[in-house]
C-alpha atoms as a PDB file:
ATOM      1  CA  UNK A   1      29.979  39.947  10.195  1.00  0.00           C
ATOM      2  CA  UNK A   2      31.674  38.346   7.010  1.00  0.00           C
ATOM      3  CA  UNK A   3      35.505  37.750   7.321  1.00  0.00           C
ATOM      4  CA  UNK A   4      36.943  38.248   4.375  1.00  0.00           C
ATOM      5  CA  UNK A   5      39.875  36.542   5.220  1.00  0.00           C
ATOM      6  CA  UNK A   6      38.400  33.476   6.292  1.00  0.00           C
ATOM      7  CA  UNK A   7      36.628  33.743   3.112  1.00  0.00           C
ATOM      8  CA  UNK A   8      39.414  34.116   1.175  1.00  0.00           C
ATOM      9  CA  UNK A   9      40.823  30.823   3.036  1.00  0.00           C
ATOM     10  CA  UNK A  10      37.782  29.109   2.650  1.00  0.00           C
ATOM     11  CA  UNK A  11      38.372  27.971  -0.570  1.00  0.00           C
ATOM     12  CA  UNK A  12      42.080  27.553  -1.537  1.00  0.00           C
ATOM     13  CA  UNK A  13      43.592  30.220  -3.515  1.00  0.00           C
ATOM     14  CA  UNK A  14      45.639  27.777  -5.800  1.00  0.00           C
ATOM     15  CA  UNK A  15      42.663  26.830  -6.655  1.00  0.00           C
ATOM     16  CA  UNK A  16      41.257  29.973  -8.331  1.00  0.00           C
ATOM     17  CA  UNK A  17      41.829  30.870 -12.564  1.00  0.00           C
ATOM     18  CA  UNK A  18      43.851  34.267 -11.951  1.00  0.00           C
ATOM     19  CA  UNK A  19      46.275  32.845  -9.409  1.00  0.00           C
ATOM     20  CA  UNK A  20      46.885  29.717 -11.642  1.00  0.00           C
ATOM     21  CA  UNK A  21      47.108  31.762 -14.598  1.00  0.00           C
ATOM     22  CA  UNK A  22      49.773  34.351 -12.903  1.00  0.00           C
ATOM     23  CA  UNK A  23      52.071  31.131 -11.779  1.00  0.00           C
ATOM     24  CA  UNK A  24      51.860  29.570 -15.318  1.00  0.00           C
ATOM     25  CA  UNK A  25      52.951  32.897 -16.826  1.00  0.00           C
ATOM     26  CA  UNK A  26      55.901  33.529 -13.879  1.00  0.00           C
ATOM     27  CA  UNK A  27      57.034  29.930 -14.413  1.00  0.00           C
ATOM     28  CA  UNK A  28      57.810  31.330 -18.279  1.00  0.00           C
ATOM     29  CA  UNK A  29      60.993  33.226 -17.086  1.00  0.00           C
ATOM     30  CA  UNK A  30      61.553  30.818 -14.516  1.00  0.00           C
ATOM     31  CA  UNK A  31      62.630  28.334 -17.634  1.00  0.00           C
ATOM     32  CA  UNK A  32      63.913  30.983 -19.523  1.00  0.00           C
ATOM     33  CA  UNK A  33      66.692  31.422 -16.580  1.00  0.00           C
ATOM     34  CA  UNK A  34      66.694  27.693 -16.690  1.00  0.00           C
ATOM     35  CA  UNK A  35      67.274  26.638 -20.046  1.00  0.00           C
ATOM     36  CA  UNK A  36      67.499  29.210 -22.391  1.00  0.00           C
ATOM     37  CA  UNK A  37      70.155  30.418 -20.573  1.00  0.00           C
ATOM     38  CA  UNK A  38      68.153  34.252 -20.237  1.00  0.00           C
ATOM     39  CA  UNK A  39      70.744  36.799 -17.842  1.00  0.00           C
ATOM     40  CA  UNK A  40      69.747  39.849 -16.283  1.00  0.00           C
ATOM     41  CA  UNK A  41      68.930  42.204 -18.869  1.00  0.00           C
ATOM     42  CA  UNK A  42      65.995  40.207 -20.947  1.00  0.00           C
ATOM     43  CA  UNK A  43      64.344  39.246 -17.223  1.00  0.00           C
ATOM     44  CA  UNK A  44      64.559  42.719 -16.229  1.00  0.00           C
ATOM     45  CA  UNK A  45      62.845  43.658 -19.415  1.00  0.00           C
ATOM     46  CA  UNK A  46      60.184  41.329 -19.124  1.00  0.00           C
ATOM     47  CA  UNK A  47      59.473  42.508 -15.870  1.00  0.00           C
ATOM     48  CA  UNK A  48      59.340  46.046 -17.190  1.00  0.00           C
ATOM     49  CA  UNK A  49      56.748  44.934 -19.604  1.00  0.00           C
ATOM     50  CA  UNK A  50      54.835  43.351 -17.036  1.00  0.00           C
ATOM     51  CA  UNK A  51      54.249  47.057 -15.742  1.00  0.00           C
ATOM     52  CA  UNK A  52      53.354  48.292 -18.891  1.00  0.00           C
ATOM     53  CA  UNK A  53      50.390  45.589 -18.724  1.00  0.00           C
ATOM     54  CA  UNK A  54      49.166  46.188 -15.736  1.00  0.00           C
ATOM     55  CA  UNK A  55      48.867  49.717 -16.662  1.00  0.00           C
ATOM     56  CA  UNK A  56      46.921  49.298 -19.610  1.00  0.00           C
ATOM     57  CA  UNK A  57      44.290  46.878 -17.490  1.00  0.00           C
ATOM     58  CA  UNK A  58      44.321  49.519 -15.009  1.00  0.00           C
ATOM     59  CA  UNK A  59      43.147  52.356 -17.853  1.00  0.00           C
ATOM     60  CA  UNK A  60      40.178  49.401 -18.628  1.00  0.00           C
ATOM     61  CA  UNK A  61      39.193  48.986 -14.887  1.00  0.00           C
ATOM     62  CA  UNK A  62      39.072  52.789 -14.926  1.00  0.00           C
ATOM     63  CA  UNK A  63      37.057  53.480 -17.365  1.00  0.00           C
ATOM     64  CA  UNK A  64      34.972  50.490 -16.747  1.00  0.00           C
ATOM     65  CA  UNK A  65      34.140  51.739 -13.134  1.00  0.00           C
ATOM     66  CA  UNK A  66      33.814  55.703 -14.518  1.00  0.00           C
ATOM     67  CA  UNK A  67      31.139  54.559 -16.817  1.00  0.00           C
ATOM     68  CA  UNK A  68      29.209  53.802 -13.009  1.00  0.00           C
ATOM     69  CA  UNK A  69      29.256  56.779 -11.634  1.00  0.00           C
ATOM     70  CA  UNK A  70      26.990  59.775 -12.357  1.00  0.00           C
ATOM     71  CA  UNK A  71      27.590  63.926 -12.156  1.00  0.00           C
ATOM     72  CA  UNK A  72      30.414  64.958 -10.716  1.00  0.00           C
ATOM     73  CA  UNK A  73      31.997  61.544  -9.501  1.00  0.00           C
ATOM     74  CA  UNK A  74      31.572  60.474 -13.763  1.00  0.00           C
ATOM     75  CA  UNK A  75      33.718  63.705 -14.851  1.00  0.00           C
ATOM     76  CA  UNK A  76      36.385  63.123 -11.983  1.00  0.00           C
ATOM     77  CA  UNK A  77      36.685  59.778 -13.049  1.00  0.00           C
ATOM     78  CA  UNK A  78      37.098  61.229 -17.076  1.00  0.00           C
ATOM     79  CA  UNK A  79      40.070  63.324 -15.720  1.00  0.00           C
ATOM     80  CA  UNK A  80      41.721  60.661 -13.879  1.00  0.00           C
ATOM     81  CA  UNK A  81      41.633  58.475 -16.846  1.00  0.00           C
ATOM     82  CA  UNK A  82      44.692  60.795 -18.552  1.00  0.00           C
ATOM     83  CA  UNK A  83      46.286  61.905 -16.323  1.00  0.00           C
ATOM     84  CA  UNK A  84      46.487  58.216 -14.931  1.00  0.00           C
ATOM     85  CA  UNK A  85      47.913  57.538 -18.265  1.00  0.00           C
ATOM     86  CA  UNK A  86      50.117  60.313 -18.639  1.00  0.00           C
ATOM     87  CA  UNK A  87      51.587  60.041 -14.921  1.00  0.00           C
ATOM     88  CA  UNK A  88      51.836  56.319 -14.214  1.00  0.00           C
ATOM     89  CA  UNK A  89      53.137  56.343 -18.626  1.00  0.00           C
ATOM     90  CA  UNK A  90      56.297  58.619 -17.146  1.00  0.00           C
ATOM     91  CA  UNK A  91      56.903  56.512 -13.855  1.00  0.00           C
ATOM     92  CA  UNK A  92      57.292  53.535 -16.136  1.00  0.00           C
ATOM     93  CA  UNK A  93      59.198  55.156 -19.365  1.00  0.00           C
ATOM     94  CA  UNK A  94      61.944  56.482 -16.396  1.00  0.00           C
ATOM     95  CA  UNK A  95      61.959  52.799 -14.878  1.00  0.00           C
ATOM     96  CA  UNK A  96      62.411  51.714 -18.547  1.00  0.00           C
ATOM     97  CA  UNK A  97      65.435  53.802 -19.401  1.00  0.00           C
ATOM     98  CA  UNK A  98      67.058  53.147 -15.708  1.00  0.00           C
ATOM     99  CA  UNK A  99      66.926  49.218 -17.608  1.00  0.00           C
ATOM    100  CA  UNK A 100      68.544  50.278 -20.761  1.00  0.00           C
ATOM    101  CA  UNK A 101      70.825  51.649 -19.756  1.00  0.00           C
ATOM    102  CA  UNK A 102      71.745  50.187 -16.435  1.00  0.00           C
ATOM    103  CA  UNK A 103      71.806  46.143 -17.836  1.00  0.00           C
ATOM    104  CA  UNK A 104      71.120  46.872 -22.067  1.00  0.00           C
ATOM    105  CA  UNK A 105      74.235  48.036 -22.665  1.00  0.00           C
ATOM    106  CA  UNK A 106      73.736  52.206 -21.976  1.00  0.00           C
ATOM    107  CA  UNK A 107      71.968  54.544 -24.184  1.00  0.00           C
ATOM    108  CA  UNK A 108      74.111  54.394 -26.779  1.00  0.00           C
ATOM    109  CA  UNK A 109      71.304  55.541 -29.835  1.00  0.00           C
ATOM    110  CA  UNK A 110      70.205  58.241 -27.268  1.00  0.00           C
ATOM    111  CA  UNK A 111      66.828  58.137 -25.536  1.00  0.00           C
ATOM    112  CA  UNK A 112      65.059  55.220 -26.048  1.00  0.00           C
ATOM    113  CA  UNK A 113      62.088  55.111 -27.710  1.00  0.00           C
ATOM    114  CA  UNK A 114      58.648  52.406 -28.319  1.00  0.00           C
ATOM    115  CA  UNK A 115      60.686  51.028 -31.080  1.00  0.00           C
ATOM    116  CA  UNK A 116      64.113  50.533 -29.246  1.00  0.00           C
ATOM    117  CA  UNK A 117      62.058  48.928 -26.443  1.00  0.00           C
ATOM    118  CA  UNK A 118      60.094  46.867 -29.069  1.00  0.00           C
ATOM    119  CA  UNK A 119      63.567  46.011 -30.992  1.00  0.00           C
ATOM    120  CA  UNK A 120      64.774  44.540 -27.717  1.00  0.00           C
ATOM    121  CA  UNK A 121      62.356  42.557 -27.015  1.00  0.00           C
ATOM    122  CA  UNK A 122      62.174  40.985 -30.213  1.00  0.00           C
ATOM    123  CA  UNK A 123      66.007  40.460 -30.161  1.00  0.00           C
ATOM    124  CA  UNK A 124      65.417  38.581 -26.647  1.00  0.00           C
ATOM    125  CA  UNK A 125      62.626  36.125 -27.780  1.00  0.00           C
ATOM    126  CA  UNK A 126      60.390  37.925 -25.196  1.00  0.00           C
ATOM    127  CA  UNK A 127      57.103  37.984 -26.976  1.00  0.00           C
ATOM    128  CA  UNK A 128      55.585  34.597 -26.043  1.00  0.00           C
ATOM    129  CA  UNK A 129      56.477  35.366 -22.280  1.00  0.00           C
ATOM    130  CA  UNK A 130      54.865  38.716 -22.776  1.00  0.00           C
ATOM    131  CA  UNK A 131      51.819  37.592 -24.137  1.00  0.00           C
ATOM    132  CA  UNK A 132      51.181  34.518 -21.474  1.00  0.00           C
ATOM    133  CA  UNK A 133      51.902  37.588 -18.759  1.00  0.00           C
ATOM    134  CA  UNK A 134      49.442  39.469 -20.890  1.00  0.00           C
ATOM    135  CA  UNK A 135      46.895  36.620 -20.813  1.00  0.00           C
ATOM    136  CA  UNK A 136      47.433  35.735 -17.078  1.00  0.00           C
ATOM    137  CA  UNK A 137      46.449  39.506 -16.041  1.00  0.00           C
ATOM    138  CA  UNK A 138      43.477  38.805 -18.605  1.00  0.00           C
ATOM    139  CA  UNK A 139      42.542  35.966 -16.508  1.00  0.00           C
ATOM    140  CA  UNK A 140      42.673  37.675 -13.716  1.00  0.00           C
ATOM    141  CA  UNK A 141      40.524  40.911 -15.043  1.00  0.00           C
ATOM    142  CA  UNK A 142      37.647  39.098 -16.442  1.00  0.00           C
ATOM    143  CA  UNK A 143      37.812  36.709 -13.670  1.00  0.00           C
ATOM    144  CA  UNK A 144      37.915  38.865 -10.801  1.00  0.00           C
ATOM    145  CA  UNK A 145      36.892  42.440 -11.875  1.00  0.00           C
ATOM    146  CA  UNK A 146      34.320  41.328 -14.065  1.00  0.00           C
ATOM    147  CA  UNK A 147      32.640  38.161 -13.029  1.00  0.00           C
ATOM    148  CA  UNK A 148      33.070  38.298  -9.795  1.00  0.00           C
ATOM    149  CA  UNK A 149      31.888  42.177  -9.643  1.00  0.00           C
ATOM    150  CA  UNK A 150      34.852  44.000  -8.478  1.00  0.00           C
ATOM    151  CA  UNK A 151      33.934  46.837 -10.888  1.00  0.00           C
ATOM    152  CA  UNK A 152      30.752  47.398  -8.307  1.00  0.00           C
ATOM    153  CA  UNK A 153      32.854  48.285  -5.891  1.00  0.00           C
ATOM    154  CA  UNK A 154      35.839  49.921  -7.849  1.00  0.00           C
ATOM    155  CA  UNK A 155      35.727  53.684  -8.025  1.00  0.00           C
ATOM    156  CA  UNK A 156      38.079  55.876 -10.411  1.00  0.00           C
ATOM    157  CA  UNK A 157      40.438  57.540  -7.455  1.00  0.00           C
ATOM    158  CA  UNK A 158      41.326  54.109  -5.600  1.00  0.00           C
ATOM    159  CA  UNK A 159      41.821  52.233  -8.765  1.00  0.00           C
ATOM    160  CA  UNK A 160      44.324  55.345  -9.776  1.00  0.00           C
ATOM    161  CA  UNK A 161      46.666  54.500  -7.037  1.00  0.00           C
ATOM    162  CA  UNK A 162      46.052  50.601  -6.777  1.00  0.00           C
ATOM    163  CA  UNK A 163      49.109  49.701  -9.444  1.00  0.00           C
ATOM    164  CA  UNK A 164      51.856  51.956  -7.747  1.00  0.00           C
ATOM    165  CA  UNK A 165      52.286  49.899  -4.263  1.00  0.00           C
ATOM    166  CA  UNK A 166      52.911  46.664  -6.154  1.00  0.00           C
ATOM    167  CA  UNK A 167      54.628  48.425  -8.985  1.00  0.00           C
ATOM    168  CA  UNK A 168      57.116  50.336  -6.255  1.00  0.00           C
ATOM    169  CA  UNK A 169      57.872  47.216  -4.692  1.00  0.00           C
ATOM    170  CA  UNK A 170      58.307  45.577  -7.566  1.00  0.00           C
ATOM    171  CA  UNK A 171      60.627  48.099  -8.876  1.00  0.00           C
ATOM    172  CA  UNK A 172      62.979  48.235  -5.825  1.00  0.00           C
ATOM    173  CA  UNK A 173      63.219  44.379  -6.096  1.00  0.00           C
ATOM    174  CA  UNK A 174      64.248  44.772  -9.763  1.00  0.00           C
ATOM    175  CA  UNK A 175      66.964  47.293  -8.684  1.00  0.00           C
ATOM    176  CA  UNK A 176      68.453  45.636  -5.969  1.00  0.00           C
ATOM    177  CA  UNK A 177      68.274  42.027  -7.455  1.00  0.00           C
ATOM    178  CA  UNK A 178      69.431  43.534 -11.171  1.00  0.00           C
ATOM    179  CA  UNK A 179      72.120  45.266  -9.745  1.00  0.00           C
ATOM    180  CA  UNK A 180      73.190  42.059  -7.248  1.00  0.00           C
ATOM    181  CA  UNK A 181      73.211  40.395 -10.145  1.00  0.00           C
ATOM    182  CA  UNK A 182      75.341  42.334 -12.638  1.00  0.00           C
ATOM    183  CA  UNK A 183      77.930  42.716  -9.863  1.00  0.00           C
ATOM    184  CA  UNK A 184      77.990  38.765  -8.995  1.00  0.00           C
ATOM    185  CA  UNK A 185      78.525  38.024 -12.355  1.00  0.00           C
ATOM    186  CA  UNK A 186      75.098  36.567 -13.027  1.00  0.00           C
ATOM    187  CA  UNK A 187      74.718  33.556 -11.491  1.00  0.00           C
ATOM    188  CA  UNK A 188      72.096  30.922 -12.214  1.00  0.00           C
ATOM    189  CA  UNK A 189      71.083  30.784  -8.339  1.00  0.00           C
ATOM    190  CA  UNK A 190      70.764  34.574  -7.861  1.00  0.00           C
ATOM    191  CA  UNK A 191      68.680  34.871 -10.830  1.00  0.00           C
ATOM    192  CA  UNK A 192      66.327  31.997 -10.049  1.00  0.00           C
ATOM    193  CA  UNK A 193      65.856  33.786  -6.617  1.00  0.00           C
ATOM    194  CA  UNK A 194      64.914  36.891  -7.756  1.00  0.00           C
ATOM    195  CA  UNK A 195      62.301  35.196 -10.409  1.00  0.00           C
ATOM    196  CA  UNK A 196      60.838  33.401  -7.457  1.00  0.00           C
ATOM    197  CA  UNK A 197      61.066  36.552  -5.307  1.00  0.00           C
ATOM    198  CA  UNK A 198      58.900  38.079  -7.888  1.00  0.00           C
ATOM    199  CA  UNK A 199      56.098  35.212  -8.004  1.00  0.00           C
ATOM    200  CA  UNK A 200      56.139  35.764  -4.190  1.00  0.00           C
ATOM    201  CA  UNK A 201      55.629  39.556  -4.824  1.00  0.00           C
ATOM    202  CA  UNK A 202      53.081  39.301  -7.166  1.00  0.00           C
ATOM    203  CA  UNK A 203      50.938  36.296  -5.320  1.00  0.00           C
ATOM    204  CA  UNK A 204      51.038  38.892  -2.545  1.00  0.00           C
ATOM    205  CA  UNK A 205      49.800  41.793  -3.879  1.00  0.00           C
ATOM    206  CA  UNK A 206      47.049  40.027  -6.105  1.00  0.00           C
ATOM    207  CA  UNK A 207      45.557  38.479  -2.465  1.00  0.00           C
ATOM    208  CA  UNK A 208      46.021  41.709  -1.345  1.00  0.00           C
ATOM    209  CA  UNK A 209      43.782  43.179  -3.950  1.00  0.00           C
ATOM    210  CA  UNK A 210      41.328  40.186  -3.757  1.00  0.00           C
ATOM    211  CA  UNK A 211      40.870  41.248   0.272  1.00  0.00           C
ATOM    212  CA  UNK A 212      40.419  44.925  -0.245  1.00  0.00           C
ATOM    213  CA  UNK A 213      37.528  44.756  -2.096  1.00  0.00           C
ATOM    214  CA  UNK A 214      36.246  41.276  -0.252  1.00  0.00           C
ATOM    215  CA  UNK A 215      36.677  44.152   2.835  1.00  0.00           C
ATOM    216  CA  UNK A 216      34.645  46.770   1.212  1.00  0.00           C
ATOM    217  CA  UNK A 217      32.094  44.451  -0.079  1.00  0.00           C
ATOM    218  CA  UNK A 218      31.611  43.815   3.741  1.00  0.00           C
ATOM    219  CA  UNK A 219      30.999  46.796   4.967  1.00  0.00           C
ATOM    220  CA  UNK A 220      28.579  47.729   2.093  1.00  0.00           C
ATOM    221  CA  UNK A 221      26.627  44.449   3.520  1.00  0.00           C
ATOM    222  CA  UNK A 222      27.476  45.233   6.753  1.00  0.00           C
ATOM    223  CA  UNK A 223      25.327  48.927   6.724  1.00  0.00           C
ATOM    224  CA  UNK A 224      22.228  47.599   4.625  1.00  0.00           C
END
């Protein structure tokens, strides 16, 4: 029987596009901490962003793997699509607004809206960070769930809960570290440890993807 594990080890993982690509793009707020001098609100934002990313790859794995189903399994996988959208959309607009107004400076204009959101990242310099984020989780899509057939094995249901484990985590360790932060004062050290906390995060949970569906490709070999 195929290990996936030992497969996975077989050939080293810094060796592969998406994991390459998702350093590069964490190493971008890395020297924003470093030398532009970036404090806790314009990392916390980025990191927000991130999840509105992975969300929108998420909808294109989705529909990808709907269009290979048939009957009823095609139709479920049409009604997951929006509501995916409109529930995982609410989870991450509440996570937004706990940001604004935690670390931007409150709510002061009210509820924020796409433009607010947009406003501040443009005010922060954030868009080149945003789009090498965007283009490592590109990597990583065509890479993995394309050429290396992922979608096969994808179906609509487990690829609607598949962003909220890293996303949870990832939103706890924003919290805690954002809020450590703002009460320390903002140091350069705390903040550098919660960026590298975060690669170590995310390197985690994209192995932990890559050995779920090495796993289920197994089995499906496994019972031929």
């Amino acid at each position: 029987m195929n290990n996936p594990e030992a497969a996975m080890d077989s050939k080293s993982i810094w060796q592969r596009p998406s994991v390459i690509a998702l350093v590069l793009a964490n190493l971008v707020p890395l020297f924003g901490v470093m030398f532009w001098h970036w404090e806790v609100f314009p990392l916390l934002l980025l990191f927000w962003s991130e999840n509105v990313i992975v969300g929108g790859f998420n909808v294109l794995k989705m529909l990808i793997a709907t269009r290979q189903q048939s009957g009823i399994a095609a139709a479920s996988g049409y009604f997951l699509i929006p509501f995916f959208c409109v529930h995982y959309g609410m989870f991450t607009l509440v996570h937004g607004v706990f940001v604004v107004a935690m670390f931007g400076g409150g709510l002061e204009h009210g509820f924020p809206s796409p433009a607010v959101f947009w406003s501040a990242i443009k005010d922060h310099g954030l868009q080149w960070a945003i789009l090498g984020l965007t283009v490592s989780h590109g990597i990583s899509f065509v890479h993995n769930f394309i050429m290396n057939g992922e979608f096969r094995k994808a179906s609509p249901p487990l690829l609607m809960f598949q962003p909220y484990g890293r996303i949870f985590v990832l939103h706890i360790t924003i919290i805690i570290g954002g809020g450590l932060m703002m009460l320390l004062g903002s140091p350069m050290i705390g903040l550098l440890i919660l960026v590298l906390l975060k690669i170590g995060l995310d390197l985690a949970g994209h192995l932990r993807e890559r050995i779920k569906f090495s796993r289920q490709s197994a089995r499906e070999q496994t019972s031929l």
